[in-house]
Protein backbone atom coordinates (compact mmCIF):
# COMPACT_ATOMS: atom_id res chain seq x y z
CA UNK A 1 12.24 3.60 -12.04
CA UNK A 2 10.88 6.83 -10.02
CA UNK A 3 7.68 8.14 -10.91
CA UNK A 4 6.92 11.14 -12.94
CA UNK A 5 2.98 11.59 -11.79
CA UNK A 6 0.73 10.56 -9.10
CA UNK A 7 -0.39 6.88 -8.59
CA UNK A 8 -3.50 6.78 -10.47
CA UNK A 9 -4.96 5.08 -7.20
CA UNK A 10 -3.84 8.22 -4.68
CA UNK A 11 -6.92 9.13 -2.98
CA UNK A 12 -8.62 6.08 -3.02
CA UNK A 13 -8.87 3.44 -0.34
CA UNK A 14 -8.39 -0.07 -2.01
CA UNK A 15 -8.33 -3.97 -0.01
CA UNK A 16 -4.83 -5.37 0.36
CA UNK A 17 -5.12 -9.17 -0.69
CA UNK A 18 -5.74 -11.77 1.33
CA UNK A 19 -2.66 -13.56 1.42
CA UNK A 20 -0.29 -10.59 2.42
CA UNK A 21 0.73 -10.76 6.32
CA UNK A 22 2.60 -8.09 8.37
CA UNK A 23 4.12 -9.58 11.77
CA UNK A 24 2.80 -6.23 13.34
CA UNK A 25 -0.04 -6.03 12.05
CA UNK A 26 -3.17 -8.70 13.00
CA UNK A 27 -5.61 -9.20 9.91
CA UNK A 28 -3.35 -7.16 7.54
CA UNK A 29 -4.53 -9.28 4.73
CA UNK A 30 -7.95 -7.99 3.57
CA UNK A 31 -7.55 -5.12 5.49
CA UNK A 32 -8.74 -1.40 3.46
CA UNK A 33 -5.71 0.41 1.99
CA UNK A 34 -6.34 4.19 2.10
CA UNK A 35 -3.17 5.05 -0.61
CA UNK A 36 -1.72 8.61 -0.86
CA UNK A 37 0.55 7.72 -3.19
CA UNK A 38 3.53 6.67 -5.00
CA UNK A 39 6.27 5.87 -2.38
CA UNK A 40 8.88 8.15 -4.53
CA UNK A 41 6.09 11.14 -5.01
CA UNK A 42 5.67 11.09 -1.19
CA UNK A 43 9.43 10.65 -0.41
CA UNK A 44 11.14 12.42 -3.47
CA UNK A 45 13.46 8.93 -3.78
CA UNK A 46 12.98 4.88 -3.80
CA UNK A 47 11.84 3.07 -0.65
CA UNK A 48 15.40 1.24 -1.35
CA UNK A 49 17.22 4.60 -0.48
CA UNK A 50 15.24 5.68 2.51
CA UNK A 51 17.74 4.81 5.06
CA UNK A 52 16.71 4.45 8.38
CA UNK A 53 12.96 5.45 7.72
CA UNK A 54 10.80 2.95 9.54
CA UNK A 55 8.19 2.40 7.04
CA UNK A 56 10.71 1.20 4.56
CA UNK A 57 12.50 -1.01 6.63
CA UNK A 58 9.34 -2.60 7.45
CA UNK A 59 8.81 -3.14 4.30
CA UNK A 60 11.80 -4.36 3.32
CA UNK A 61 11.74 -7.01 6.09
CA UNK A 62 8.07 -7.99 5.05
CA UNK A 63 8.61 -8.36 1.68
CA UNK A 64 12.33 -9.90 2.32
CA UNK A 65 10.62 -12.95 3.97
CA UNK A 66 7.31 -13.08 2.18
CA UNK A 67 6.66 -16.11 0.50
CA UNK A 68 4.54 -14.94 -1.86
CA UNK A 69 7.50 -13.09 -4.32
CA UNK A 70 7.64 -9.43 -4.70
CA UNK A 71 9.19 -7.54 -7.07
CA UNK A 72 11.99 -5.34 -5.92
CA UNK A 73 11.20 -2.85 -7.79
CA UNK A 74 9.70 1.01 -6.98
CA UNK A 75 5.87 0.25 -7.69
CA UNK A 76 5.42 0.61 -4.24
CA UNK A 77 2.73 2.84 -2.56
CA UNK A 78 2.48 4.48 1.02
CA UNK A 79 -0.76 4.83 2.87
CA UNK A 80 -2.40 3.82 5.67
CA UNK A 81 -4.58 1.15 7.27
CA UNK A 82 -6.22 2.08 10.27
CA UNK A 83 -4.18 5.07 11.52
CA UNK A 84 -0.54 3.82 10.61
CA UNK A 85 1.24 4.29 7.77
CA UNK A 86 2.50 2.02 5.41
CA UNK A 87 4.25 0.45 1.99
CA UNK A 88 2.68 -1.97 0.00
CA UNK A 89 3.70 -3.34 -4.08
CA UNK A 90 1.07 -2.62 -6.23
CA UNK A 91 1.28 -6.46 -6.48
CA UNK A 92 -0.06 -6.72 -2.87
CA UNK A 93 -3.59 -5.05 -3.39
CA UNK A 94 -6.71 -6.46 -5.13
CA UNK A 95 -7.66 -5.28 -8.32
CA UNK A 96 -8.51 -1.36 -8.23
CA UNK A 97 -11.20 -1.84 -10.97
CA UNK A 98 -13.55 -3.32 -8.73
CA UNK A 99 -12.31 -2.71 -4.93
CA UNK A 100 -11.19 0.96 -5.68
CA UNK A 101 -13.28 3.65 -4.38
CA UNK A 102 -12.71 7.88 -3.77
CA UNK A 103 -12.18 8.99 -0.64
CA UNK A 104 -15.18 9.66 0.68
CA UNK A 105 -17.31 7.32 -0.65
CA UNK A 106 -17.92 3.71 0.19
CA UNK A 107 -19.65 0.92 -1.56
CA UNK A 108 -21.59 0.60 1.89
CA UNK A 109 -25.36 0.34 1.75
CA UNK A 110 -27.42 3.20 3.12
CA UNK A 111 -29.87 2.53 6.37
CA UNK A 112 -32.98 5.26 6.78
């Protein structure tokens, strides 16, 4: 089912789980998710209809073969890690309660 309103995790940056691999991407597991948003909000339509968009098909060969079961469903979110773009189920990321932060701000400790 498409989405009506915005993920309420766009805008944050959130850690993908440790488990989750991408055979692109080294360390994608634990890696910081910075979401924009639903897939379908981005796209205007399901991951599952975006023909020939790399992004998707990535993620439909990722998930395809991951071992860990993912729904194949549209609770999917695009963002980025590092500077490339992405899709990850909601499934993939750690719980946003407690690894969820706004842009902008980071659980970091301060140095003076």
């Amino acid at each position: 089912m498409l989405h009506n309103d915005p993920s309420p995790l766009a805008g944050t940056t959130v850690r993908i789980k440790e488990h989750v691999t991408h055979a692109q991407v080294d360390n994608f597991g634990g890696a910081e998710f910075r979401v924009e948003d639903w897939w379908d909000c981005v796209s205007g339509d399901s991951w599952m209809n975006a023909k020939g968009n790399p992004a998707c098909l990535v993620y439909a060969m990722r998930t395809g073969s991951a071992t860990y079961g993912v729904p194949m469903d549209d609770e999917v979110l695009y963002g980025k890690v590092g500077g490339f773009g992405h899709l990850l189920h909601i499934s993939e990321l750690e719980d946003k309660d407690t690894n969820a932060t706004q842009t902008g701000e980071t659980n970091e400790p301060t140095t003076s």
